[in-house]
C-alpha atoms as a PDB file:
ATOM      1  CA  UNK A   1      -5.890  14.801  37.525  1.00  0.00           C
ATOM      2  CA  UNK A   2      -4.120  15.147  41.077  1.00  0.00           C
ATOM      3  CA  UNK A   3      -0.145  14.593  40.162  1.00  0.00           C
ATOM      4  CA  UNK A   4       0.556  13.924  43.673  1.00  0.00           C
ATOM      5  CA  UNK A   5      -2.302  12.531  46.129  1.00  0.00           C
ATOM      6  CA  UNK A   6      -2.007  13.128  49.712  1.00  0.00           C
ATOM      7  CA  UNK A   7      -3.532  11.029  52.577  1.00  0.00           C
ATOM      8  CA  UNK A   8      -4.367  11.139  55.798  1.00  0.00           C
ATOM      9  CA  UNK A   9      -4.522   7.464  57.310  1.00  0.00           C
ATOM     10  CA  UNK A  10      -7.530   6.872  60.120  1.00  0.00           C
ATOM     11  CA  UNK A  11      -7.576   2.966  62.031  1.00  0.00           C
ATOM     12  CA  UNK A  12      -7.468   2.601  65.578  1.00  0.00           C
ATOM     13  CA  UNK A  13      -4.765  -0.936  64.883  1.00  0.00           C
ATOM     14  CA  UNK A  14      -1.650   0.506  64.630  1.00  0.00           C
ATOM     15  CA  UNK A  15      -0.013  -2.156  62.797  1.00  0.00           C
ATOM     16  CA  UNK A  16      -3.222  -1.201  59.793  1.00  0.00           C
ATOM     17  CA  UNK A  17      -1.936   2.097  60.008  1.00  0.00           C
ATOM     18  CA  UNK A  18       1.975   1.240  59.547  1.00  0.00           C
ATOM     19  CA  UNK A  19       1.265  -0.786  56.652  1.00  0.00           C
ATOM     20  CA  UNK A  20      -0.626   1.757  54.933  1.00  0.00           C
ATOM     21  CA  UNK A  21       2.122   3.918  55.307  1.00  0.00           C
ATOM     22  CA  UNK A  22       4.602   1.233  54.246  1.00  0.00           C
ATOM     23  CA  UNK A  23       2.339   0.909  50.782  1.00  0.00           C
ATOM     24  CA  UNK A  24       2.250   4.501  49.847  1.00  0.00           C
ATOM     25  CA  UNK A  25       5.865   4.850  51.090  1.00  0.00           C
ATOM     26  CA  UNK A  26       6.647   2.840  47.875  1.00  0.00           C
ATOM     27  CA  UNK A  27       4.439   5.038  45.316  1.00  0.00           C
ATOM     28  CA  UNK A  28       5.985   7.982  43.968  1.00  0.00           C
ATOM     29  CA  UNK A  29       2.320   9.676  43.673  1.00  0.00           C
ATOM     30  CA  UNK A  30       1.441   9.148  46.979  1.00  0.00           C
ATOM     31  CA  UNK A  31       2.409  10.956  50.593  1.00  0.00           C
ATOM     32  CA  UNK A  32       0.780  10.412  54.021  1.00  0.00           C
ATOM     33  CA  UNK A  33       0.331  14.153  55.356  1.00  0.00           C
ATOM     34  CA  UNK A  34      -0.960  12.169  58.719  1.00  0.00           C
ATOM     35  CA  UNK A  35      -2.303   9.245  61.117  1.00  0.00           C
ATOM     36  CA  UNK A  36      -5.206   9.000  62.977  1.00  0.00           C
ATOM     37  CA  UNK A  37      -6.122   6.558  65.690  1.00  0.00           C
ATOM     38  CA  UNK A  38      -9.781   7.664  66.423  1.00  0.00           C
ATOM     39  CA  UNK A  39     -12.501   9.079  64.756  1.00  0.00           C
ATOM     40  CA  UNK A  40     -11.957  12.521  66.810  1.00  0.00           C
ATOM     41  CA  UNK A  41      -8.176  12.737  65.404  1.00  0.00           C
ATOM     42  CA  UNK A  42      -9.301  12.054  61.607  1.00  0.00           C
ATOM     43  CA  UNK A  43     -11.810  15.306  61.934  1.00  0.00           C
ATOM     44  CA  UNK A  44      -9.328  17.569  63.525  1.00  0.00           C
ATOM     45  CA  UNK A  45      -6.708  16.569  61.036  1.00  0.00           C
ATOM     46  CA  UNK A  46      -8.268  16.318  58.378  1.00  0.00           C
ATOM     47  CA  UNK A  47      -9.783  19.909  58.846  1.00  0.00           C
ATOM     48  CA  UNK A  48      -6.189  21.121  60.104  1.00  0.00           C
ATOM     49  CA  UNK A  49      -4.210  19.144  56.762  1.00  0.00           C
ATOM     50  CA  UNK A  50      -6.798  19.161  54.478  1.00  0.00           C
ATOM     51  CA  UNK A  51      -5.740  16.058  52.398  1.00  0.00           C
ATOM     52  CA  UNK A  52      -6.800  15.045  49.355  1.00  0.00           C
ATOM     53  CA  UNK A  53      -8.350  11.635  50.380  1.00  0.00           C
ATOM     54  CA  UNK A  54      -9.093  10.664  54.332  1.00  0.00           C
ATOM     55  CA  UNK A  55      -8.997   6.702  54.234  1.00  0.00           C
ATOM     56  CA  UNK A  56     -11.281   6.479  56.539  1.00  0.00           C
ATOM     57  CA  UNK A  57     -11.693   3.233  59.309  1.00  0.00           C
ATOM     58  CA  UNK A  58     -15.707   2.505  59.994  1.00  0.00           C
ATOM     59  CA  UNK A  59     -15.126   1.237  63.554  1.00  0.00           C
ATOM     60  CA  UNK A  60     -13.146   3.501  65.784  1.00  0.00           C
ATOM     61  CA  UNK A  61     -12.966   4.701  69.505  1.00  0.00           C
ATOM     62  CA  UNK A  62     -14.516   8.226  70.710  1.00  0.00           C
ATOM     63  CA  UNK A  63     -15.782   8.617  66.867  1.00  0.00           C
ATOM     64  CA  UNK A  64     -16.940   6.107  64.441  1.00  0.00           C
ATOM     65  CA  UNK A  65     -16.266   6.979  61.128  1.00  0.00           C
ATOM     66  CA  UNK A  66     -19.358   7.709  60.006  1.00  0.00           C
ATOM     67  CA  UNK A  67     -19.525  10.394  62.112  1.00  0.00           C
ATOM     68  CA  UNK A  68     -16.516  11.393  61.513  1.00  0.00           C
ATOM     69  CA  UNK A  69     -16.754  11.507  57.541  1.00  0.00           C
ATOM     70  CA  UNK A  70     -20.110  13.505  57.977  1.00  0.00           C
ATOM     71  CA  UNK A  71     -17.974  16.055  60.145  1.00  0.00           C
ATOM     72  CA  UNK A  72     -15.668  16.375  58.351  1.00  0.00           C
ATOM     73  CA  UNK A  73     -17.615  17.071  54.728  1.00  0.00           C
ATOM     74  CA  UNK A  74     -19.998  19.222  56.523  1.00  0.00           C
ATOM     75  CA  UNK A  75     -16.526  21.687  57.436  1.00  0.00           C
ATOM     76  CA  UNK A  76     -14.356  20.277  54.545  1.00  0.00           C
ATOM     77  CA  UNK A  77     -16.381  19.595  51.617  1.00  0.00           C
ATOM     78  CA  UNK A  78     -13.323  19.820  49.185  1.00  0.00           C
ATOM     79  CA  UNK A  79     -12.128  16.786  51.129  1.00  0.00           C
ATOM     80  CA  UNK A  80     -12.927  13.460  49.618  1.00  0.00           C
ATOM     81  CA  UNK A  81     -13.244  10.268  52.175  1.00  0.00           C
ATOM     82  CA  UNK A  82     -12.747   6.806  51.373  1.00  0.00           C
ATOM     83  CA  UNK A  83     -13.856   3.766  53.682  1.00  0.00           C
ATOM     84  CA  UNK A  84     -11.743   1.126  54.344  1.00  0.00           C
ATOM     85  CA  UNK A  85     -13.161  -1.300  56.731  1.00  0.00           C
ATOM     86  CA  UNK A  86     -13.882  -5.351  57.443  1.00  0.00           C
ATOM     87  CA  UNK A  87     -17.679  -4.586  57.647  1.00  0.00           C
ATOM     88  CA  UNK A  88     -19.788  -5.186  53.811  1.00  0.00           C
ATOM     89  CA  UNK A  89     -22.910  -5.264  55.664  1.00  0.00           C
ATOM     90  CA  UNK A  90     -25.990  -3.115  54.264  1.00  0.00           C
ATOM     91  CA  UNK A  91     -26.420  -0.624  56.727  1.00  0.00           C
ATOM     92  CA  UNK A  92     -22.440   0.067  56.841  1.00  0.00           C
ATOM     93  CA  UNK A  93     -22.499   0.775  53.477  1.00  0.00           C
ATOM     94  CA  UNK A  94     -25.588   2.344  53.543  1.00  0.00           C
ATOM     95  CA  UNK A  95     -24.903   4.706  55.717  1.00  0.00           C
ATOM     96  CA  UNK A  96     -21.327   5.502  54.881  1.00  0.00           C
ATOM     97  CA  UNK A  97     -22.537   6.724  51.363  1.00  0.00           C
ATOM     98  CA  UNK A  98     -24.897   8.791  52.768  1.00  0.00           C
ATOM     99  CA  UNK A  99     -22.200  10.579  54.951  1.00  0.00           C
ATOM    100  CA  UNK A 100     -20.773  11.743  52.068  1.00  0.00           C
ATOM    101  CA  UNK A 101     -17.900   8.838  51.562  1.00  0.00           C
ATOM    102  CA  UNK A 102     -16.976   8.700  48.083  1.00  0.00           C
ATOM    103  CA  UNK A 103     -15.356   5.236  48.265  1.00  0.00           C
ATOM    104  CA  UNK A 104     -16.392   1.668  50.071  1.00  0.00           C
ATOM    105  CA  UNK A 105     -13.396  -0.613  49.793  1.00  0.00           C
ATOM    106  CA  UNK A 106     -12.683  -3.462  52.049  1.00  0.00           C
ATOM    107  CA  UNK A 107      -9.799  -4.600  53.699  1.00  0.00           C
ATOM    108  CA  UNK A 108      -9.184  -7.651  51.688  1.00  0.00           C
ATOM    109  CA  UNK A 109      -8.471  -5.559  48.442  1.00  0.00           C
ATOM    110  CA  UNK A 110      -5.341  -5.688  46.626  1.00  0.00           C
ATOM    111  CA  UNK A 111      -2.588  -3.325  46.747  1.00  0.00           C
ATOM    112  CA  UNK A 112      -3.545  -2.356  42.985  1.00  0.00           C
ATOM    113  CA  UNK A 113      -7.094  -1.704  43.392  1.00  0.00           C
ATOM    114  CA  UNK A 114      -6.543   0.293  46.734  1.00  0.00           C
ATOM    115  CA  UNK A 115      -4.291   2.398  45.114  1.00  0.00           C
ATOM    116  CA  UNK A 116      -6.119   2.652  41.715  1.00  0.00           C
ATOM    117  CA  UNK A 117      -9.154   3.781  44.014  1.00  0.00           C
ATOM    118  CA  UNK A 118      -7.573   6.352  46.235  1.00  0.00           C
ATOM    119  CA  UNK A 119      -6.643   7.722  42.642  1.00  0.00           C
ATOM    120  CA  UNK A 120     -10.194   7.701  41.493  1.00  0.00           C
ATOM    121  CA  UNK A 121     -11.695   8.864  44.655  1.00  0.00           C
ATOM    122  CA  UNK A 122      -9.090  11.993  44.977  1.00  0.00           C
ATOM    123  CA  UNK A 123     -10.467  12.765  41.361  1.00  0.00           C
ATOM    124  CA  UNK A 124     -14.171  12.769  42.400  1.00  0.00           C
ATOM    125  CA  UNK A 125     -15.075   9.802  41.024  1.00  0.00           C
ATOM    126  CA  UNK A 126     -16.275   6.836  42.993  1.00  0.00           C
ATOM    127  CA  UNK A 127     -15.066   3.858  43.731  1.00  0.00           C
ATOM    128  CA  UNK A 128     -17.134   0.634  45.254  1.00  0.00           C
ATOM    129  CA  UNK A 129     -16.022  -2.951  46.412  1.00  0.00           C
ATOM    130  CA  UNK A 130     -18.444  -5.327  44.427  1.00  0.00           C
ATOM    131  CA  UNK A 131     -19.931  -6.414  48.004  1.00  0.00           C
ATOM    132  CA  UNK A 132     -21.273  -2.508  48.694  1.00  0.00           C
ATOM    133  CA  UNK A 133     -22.339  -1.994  45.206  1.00  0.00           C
ATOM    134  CA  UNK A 134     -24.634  -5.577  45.088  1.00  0.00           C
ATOM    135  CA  UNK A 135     -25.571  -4.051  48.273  1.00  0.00           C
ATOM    136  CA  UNK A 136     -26.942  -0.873  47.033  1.00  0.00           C
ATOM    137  CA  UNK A 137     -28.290  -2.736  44.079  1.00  0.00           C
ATOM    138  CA  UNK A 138     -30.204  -5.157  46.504  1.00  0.00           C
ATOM    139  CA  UNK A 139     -31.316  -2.124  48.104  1.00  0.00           C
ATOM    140  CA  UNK A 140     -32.650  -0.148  44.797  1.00  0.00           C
ATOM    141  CA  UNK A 141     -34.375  -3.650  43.440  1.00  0.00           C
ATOM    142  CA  UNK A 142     -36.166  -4.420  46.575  1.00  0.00           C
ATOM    143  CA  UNK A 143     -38.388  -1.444  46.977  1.00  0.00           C
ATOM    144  CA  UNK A 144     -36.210   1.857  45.213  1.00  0.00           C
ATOM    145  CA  UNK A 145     -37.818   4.259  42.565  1.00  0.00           C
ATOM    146  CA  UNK A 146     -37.386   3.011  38.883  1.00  0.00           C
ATOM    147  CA  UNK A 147     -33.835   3.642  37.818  1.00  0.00           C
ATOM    148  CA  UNK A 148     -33.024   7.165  36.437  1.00  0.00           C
ATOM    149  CA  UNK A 149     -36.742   7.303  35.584  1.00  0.00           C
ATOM    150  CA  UNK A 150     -37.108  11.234  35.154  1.00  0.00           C
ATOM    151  CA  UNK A 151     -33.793  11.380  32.777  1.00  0.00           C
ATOM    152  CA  UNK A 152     -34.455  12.086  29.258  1.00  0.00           C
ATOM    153  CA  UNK A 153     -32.185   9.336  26.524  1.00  0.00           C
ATOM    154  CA  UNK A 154     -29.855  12.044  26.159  1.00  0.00           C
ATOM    155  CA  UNK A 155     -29.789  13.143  30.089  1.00  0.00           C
ATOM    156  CA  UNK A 156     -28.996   9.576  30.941  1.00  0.00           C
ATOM    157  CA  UNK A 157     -26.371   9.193  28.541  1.00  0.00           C
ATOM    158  CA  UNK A 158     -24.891  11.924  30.087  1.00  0.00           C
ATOM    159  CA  UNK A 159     -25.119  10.686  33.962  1.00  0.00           C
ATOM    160  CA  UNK A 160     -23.238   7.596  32.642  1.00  0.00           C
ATOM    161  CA  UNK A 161     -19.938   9.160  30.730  1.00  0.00           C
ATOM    162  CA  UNK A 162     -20.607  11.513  34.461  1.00  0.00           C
ATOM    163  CA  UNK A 163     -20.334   7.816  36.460  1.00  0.00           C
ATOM    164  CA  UNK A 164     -17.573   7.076  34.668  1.00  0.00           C
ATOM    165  CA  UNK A 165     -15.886   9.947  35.335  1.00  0.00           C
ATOM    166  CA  UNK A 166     -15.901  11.943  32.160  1.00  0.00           C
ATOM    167  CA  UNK A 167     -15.659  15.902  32.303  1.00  0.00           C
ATOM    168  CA  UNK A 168     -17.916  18.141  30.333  1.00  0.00           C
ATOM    169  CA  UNK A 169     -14.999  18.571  27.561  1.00  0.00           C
ATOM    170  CA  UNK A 170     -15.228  14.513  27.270  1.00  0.00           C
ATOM    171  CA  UNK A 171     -18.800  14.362  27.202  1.00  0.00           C
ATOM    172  CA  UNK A 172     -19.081  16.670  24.801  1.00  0.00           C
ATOM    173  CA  UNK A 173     -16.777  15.110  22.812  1.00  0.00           C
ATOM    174  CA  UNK A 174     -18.061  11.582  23.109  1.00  0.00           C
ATOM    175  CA  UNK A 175     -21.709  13.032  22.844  1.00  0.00           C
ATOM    176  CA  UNK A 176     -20.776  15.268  19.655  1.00  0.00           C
ATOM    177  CA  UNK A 177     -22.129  18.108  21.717  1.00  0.00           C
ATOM    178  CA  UNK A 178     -21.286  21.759  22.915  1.00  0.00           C
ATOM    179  CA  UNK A 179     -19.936  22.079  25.889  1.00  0.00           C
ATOM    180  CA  UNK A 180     -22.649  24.840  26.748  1.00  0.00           C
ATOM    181  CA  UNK A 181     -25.018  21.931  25.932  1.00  0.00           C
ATOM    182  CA  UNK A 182     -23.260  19.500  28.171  1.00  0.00           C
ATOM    183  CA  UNK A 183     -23.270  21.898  31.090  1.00  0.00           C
ATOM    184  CA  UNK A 184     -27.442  22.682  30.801  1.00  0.00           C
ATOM    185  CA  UNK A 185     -27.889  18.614  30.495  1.00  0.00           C
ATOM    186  CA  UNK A 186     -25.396  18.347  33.947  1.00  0.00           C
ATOM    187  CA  UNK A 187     -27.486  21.074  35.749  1.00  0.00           C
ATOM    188  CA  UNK A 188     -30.971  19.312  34.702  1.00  0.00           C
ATOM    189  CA  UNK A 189     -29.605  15.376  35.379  1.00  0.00           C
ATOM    190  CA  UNK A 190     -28.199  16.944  39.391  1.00  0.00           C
ATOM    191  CA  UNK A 191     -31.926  18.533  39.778  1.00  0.00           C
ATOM    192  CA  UNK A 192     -34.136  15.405  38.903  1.00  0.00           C
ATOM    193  CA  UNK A 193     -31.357  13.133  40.645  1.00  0.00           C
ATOM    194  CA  UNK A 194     -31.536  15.719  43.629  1.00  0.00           C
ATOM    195  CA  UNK A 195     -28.028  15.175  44.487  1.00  0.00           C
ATOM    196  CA  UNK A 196     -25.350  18.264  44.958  1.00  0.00           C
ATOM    197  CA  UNK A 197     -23.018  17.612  42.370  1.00  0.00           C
ATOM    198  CA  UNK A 198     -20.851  14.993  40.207  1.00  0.00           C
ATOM    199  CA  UNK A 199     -19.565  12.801  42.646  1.00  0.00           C
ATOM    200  CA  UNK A 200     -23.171  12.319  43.972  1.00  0.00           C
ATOM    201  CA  UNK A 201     -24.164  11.598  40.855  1.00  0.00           C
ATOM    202  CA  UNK A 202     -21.893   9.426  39.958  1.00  0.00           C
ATOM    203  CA  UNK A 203     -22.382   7.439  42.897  1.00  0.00           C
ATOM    204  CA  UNK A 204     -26.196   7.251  41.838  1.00  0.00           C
ATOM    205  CA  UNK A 205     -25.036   5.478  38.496  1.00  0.00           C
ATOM    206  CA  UNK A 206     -22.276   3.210  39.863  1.00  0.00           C
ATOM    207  CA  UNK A 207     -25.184   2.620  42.617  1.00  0.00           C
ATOM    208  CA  UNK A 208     -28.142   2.035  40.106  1.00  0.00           C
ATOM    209  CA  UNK A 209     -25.746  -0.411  37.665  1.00  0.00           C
ATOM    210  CA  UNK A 210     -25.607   2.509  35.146  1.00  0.00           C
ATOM    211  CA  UNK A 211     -22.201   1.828  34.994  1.00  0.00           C
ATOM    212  CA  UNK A 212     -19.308  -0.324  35.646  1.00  0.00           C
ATOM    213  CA  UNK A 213     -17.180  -0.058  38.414  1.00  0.00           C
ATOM    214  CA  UNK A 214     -14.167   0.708  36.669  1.00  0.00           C
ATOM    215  CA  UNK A 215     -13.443   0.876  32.193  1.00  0.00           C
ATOM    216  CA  UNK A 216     -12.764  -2.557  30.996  1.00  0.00           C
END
């Protein structure tokens, strides 16, 4: 778990950005390394700073952040990107995840569940306003492939402790399995999934209702 988190802020409205900076002024665990006011800033900086989470503005001048999130994973894939925005709409969301954002939140959320997201999403796990995940789950009902269908019982039960944000060592545990064992069933649920790694998976489950958004 990141002790510290550090975050580079991207919005075109200045007065977003100053409040942003007012919030995580007032959290112990949190720094702003930097501001961006276009979509062209957030990629330079956040390949120049490389902070921990870019929260990340949809609608921006000279770069939108869509663009910008897929330029700056494509350079900075160690970077994680979360969306902050107005806009809930399908494509938005849509397309935002498939950039590589690791987060949807939208500018109505509470101070608690921003900050309890930034924390999730600088940890790799993901982290999805209700509107984007019914979204996704619209998306997957009207015409997707069957959820999870290639995952063996156990497979599955992995890819959900994985949504949740469980490591190996915690799967194993909760699984009563080897670690070894954990690690061959993460490798096989990534190649049926086709996705890269955890976060990507994860996403799927959060994405497919394997899981909830957050531990109740």
């Amino acid at each position: 778990m990141n002790s510290h988190v550090r975050v580079l802020v991207a919005d075109d409205h200045e007065i977003v950005r100053e409040g942003l900076c007012t919030l995580f002024s007032e959290e112990t665990d949190f720094s702003v390394v930097g501001e961006a006011k276009n979509g062209e800033e957030a990629v330079a900086l956040a390949l120049d700073l490389s902070p921990d989470v870019v929260l990340m503005d949809l609608m921006m001048p000279r770069l939108d952040g869509i663009e910008a999130t897929r330029r700056i994973l494509a350079k900075a894939p160690g970077v994680h990107v979360l969306v902050l925005t107005s806009f809930a709409d399908e494509p938005h969301v849509r397309r935002a995840i498939a950039a590589g954002a690791h987060g949807f939140l939208l500018k109505d959320v509470l101070k608690e569940e921003l900050l309890r997201s930034i924390r999730a999403v600088a940890e790799g796990r993901p982290a999805l306003h209700a509107e984007a995940q019914r979204h996704l789950m619209r998306r997957v009902a009207g015409g997707g492939r069957p959820v999870a269908e290639e995952l063996t019982e156990r497979e599955l039960a992995v890819l959900q402790l994985i949504g949740r944000g469980r490591s190996n060592k915690e799967i194993a545990k909760a699984l009563h399995l080897s670690e070894g064992t954990v690690k061959g069933h993460v490798s096989a649920v990534l190649s049926k999934l086709g996705v890269e790694d955890r976060t990507q998976a994860a996403l799927f489950a959060v994405r497919e209702g394997l899981v909830p958004l957050r531990d109740d």
